[in-house]
PDB file of N, CA and C in Angstrom:
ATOM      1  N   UNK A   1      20.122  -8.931  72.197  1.00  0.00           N
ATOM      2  CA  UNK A   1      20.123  -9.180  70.759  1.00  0.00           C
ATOM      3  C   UNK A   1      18.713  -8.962  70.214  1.00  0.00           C
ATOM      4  N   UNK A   2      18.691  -8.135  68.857  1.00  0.00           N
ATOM      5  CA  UNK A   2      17.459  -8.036  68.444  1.00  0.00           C
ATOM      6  C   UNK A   2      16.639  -9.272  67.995  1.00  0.00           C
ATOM      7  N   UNK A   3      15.798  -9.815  67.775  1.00  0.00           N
ATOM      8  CA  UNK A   3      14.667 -10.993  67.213  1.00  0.00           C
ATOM      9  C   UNK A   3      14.382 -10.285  65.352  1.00  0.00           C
ATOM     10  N   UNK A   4      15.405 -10.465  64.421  1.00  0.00           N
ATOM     11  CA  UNK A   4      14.890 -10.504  63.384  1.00  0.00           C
ATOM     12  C   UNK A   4      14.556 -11.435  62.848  1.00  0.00           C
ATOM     13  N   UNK A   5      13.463 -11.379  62.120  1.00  0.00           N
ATOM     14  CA  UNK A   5      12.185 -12.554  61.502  1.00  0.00           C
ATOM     15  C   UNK A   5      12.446 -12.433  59.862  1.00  0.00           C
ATOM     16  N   UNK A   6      13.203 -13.359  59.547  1.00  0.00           N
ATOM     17  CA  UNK A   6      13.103 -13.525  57.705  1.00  0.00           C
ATOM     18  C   UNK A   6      11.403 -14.213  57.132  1.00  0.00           C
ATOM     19  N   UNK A   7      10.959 -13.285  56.604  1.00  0.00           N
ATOM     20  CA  UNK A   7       9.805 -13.595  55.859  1.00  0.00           C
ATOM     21  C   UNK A   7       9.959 -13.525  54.389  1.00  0.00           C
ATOM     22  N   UNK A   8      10.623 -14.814  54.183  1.00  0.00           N
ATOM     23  CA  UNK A   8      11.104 -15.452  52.547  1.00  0.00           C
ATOM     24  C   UNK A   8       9.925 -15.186  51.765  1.00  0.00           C
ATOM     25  N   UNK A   9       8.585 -15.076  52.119  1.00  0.00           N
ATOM     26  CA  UNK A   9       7.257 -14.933  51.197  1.00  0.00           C
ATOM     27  C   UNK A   9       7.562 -13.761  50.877  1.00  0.00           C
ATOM     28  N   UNK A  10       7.808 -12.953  51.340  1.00  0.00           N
ATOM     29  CA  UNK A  10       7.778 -11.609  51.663  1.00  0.00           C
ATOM     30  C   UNK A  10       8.963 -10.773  50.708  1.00  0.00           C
ATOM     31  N   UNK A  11       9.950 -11.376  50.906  1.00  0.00           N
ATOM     32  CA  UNK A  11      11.232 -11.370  50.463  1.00  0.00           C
ATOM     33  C   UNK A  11      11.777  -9.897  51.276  1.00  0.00           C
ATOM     34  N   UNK A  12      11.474 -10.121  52.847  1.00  0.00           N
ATOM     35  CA  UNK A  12      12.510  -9.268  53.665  1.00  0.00           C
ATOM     36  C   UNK A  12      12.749  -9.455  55.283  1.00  0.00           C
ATOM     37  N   UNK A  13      13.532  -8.862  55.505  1.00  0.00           N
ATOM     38  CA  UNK A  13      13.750  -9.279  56.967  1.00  0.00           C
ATOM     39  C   UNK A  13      12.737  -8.423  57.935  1.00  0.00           C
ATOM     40  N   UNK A  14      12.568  -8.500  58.902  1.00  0.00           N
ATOM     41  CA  UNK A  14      11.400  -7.833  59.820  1.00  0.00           C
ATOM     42  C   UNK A  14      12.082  -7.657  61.378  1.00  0.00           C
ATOM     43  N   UNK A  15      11.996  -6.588  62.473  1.00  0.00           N
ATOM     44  CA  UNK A  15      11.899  -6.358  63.526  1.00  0.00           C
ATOM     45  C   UNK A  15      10.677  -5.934  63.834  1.00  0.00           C
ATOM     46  N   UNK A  16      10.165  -6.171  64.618  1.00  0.00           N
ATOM     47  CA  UNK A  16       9.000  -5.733  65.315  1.00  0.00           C
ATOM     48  C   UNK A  16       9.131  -4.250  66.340  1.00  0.00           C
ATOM     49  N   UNK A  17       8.228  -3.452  66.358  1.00  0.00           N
ATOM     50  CA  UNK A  17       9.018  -2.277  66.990  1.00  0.00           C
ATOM     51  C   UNK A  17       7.670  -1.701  67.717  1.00  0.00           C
ATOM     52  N   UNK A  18       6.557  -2.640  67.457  1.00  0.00           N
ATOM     53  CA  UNK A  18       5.350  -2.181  68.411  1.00  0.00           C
ATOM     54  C   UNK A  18       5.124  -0.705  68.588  1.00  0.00           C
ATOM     55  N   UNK A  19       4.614   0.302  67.704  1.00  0.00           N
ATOM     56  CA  UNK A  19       3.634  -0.587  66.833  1.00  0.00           C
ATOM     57  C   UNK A  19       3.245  -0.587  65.133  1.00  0.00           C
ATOM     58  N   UNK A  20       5.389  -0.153  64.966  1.00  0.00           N
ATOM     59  CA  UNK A  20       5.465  -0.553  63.469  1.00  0.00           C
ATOM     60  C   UNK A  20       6.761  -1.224  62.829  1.00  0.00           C
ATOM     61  N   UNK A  21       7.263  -1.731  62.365  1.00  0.00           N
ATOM     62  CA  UNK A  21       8.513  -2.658  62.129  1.00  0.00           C
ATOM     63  C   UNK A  21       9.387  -1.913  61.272  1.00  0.00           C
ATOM     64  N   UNK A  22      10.398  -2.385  61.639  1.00  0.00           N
ATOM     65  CA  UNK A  22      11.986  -1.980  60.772  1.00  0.00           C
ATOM     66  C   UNK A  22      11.982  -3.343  59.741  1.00  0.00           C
ATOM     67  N   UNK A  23      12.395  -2.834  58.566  1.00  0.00           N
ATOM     68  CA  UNK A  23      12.231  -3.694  57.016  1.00  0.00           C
ATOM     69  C   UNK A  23      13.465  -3.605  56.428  1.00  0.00           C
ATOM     70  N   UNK A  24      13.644  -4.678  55.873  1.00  0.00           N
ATOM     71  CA  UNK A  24      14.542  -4.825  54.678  1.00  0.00           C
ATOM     72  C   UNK A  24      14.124  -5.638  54.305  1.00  0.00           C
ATOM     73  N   UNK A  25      13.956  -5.283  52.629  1.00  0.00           N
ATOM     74  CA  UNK A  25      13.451  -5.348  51.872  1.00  0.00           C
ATOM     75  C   UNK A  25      15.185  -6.145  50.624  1.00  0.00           C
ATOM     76  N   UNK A  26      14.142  -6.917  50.154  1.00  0.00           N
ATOM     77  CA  UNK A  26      15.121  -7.657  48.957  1.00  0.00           C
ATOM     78  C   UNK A  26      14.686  -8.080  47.562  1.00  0.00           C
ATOM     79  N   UNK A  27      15.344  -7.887  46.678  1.00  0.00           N
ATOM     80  CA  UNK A  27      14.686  -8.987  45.707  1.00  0.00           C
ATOM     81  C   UNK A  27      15.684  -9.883  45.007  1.00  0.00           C
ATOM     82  N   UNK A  28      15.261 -11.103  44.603  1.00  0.00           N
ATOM     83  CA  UNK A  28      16.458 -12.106  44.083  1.00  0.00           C
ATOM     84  C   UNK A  28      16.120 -11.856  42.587  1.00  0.00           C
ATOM     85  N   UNK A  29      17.237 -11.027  41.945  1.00  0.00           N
ATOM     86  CA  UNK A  29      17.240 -11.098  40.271  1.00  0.00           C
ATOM     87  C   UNK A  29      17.420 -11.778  39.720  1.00  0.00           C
ATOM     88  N   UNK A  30      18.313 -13.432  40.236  1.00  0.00           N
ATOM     89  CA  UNK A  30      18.279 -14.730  39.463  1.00  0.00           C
ATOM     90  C   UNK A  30      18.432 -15.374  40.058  1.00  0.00           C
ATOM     91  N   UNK A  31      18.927 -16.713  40.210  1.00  0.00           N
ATOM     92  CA  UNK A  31      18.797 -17.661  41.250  1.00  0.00           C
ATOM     93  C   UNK A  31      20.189 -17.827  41.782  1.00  0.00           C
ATOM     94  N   UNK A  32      21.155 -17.002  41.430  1.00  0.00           N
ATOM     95  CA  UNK A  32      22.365 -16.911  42.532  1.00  0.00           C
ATOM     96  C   UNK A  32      22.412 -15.664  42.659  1.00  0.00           C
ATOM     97  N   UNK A  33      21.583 -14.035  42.795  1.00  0.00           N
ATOM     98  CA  UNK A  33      22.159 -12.994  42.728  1.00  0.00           C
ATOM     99  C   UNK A  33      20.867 -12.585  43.254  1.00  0.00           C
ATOM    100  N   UNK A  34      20.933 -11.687  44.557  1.00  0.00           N
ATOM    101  CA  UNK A  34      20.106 -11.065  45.378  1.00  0.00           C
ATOM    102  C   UNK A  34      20.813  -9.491  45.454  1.00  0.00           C
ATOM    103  N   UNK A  35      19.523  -8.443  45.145  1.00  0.00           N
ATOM    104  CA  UNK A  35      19.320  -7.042  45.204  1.00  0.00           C
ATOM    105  C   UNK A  35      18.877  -6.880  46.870  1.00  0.00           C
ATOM    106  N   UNK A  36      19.741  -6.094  47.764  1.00  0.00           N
ATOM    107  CA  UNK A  36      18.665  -5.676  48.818  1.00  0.00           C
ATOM    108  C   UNK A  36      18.800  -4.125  48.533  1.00  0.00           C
ATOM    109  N   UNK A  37      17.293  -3.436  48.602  1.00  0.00           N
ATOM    110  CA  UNK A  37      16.831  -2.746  48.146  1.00  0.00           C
ATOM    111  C   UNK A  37      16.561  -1.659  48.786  1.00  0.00           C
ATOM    112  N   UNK A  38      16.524  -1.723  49.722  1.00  0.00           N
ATOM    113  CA  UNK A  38      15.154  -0.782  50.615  1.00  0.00           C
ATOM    114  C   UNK A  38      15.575  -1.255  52.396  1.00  0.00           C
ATOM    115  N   UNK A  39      15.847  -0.109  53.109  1.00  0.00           N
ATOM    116  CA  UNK A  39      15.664  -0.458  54.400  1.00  0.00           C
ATOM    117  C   UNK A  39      15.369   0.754  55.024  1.00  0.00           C
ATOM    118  N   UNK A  40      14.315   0.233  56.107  1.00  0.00           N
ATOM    119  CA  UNK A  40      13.671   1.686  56.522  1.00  0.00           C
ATOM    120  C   UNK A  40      13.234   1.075  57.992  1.00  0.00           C
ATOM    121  N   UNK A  41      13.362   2.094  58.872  1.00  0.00           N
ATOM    122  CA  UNK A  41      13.118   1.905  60.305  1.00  0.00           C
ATOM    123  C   UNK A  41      12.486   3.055  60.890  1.00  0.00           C
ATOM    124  N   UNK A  42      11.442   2.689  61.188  1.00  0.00           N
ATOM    125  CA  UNK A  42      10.554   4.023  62.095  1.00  0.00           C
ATOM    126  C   UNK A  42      11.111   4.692  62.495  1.00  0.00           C
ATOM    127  N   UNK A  43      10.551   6.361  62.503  1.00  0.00           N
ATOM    128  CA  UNK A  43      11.806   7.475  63.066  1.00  0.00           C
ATOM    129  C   UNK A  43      11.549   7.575  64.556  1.00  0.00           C
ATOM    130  N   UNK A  44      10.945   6.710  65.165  1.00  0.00           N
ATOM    131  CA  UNK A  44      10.990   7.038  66.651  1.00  0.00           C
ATOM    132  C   UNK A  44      11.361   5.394  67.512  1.00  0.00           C
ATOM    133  N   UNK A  45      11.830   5.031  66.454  1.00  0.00           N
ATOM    134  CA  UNK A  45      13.055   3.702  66.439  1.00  0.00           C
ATOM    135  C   UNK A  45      14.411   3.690  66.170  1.00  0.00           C
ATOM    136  N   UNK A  46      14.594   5.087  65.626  1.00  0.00           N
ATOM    137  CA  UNK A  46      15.854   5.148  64.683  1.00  0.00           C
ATOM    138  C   UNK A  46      17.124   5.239  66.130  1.00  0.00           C
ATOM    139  N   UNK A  47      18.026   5.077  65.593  1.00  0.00           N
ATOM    140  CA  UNK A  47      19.141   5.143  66.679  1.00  0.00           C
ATOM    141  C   UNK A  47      19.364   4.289  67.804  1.00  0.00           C
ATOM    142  N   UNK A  48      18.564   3.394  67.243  1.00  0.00           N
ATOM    143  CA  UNK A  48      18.811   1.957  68.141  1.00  0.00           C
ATOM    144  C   UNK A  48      19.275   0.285  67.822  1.00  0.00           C
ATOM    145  N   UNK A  49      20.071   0.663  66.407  1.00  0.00           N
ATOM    146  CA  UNK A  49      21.035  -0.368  66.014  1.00  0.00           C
ATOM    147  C   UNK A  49      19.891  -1.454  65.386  1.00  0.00           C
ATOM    148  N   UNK A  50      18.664  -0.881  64.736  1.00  0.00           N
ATOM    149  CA  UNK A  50      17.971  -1.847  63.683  1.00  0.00           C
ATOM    150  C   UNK A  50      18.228  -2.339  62.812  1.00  0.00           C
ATOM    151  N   UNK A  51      18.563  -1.380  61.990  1.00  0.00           N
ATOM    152  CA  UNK A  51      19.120  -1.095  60.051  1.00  0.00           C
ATOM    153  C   UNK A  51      19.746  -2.079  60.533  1.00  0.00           C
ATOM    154  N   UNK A  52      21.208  -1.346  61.529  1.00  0.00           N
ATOM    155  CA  UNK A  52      21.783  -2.794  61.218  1.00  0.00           C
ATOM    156  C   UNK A  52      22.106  -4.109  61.521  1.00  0.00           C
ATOM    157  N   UNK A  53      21.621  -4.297  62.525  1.00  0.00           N
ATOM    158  CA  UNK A  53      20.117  -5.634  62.481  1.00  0.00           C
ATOM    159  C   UNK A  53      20.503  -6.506  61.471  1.00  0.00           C
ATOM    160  N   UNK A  54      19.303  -5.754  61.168  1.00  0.00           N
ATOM    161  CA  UNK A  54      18.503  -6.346  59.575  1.00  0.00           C
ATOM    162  C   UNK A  54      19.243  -6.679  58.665  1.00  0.00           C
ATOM    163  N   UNK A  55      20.655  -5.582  58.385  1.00  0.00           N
ATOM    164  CA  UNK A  55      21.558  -5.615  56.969  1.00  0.00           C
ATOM    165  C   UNK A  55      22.342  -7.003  57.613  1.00  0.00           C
ATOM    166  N   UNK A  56      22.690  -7.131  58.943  1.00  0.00           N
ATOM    167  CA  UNK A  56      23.590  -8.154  59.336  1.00  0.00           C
ATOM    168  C   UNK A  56      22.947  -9.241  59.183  1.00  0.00           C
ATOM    169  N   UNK A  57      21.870  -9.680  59.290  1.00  0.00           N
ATOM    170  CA  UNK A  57      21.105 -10.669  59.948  1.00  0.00           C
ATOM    171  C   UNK A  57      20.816 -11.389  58.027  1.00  0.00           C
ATOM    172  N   UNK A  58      20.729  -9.858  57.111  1.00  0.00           N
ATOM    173  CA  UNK A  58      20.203 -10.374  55.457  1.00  0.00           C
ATOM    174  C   UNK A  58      21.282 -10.992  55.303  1.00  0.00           C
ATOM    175  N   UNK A  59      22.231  -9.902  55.058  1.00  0.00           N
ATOM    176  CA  UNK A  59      24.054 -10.792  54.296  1.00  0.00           C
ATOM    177  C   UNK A  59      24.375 -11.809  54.632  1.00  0.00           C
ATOM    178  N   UNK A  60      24.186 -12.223  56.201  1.00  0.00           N
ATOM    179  CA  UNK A  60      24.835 -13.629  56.456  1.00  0.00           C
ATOM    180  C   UNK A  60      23.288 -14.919  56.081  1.00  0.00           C
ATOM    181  N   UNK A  61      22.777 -14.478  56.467  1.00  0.00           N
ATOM    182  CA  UNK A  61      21.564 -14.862  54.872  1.00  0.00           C
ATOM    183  C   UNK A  61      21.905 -15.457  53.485  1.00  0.00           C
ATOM    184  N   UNK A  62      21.935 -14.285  53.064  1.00  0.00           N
ATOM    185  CA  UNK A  62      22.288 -14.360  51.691  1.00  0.00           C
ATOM    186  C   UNK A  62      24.138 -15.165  51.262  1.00  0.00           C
ATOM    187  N   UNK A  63      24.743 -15.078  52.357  1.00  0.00           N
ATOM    188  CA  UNK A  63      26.155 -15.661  52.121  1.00  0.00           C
ATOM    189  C   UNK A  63      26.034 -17.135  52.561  1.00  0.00           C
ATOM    190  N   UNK A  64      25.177 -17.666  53.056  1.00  0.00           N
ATOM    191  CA  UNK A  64      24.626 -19.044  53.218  1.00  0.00           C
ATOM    192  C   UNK A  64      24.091 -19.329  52.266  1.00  0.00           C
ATOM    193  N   UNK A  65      23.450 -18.761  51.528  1.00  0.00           N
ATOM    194  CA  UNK A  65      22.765 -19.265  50.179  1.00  0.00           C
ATOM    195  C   UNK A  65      23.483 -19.434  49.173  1.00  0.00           C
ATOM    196  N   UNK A  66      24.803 -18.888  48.913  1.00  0.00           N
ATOM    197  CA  UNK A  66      25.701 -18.363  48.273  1.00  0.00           C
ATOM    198  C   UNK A  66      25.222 -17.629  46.968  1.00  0.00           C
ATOM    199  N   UNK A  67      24.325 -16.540  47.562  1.00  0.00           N
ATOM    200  CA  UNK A  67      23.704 -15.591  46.851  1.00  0.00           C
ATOM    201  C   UNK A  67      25.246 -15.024  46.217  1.00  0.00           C
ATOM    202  N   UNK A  68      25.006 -14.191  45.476  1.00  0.00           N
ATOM    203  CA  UNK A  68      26.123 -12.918  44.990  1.00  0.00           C
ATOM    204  C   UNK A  68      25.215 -11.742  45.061  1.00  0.00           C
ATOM    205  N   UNK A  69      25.737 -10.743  45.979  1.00  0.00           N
ATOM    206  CA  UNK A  69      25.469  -9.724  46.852  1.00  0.00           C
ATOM    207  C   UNK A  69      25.358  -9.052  46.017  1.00  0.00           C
ATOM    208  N   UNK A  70      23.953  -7.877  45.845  1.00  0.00           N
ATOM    209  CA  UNK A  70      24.229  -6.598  45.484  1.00  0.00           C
ATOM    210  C   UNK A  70      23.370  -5.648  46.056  1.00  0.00           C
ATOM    211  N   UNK A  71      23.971  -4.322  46.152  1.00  0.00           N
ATOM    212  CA  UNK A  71      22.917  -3.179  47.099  1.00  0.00           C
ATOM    213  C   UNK A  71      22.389  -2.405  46.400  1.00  0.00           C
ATOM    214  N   UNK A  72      21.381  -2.029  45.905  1.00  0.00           N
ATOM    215  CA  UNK A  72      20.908  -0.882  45.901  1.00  0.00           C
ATOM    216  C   UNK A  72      20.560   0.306  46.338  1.00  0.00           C
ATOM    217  N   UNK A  73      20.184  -0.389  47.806  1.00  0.00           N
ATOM    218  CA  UNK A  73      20.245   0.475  49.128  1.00  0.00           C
ATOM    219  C   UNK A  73      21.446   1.149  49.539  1.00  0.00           C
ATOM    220  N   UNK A  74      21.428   2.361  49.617  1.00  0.00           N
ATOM    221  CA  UNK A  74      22.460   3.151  50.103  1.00  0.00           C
ATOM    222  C   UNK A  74      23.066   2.824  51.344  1.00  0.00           C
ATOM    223  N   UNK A  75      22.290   2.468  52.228  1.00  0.00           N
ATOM    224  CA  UNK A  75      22.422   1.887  53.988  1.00  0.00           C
ATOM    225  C   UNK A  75      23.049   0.408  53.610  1.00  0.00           C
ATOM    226  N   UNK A  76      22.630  -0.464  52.853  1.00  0.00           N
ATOM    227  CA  UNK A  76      23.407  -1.629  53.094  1.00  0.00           C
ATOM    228  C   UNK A  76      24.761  -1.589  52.403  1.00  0.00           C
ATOM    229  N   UNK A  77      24.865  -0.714  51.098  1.00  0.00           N
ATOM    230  CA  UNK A  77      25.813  -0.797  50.046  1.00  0.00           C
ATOM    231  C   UNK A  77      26.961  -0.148  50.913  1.00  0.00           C
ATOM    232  N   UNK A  78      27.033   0.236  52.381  1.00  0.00           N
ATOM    233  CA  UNK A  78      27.869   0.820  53.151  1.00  0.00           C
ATOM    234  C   UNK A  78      28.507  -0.351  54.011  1.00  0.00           C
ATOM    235  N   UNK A  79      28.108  -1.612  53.942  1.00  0.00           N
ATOM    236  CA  UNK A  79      28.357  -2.831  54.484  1.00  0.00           C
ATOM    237  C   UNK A  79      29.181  -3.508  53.545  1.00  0.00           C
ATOM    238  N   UNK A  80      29.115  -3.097  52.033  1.00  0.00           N
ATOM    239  CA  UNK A  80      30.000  -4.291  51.446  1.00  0.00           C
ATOM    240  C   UNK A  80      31.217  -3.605  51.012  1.00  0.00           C
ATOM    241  N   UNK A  81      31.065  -2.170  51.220  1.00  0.00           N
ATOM    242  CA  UNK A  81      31.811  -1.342  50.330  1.00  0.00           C
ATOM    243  C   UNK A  81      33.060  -1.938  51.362  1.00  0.00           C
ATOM    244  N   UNK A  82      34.704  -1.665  50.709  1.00  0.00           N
ATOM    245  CA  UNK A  82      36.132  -2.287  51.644  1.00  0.00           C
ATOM    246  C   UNK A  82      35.865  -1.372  52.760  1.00  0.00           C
ATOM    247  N   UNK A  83      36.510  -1.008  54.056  1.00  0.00           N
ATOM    248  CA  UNK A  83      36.814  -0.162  54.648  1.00  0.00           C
ATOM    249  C   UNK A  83      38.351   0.088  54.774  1.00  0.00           C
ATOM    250  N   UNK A  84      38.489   1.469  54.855  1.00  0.00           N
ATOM    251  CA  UNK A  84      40.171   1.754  54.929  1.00  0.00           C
ATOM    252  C   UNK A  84      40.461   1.472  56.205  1.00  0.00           C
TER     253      UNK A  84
END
């Protein structure tokens, strides 16, 4: 299992990838409604199940808070969308 690190100052989630980190990135637009924004993972990290990591590790995050979800990010907005 990966070690993702929520850095609430920060407002994103973090992997460490030695010797640069996979991010997601968020912002809260009001006090029940969180934007995640931005997720990006080093390209000589990529293909090793970070992104979604991070997107798993934010949402159930944010569904504890009882945020109301929204993506901006193309990579996470693929997590809430239904599946057929």
């Amino acid at each position: 299992m990966l070690a993702v690190i929520h850095q609430p100052q920060s407002n994103r989630f973090v992997i460490e990838t030695s010797p640069d980190q996979a991010v997601l990135d968020y912002v809260i637009t009001n006090p029940k409604q969180i934007d995640f924004n931005h997720t990006y993972v080093p390209f000589r990290q990529r293909g090793k199940g970070y992104a979604e990591a991070l997107v798993e590790a934010g949402l159930n995050w944010a569904k504890e808070q009882d945020f109301e979800i929204q993506a901006s990010c193309w990579y996470v907005k693929k997590f809430l969308e239904p599946q057929d």
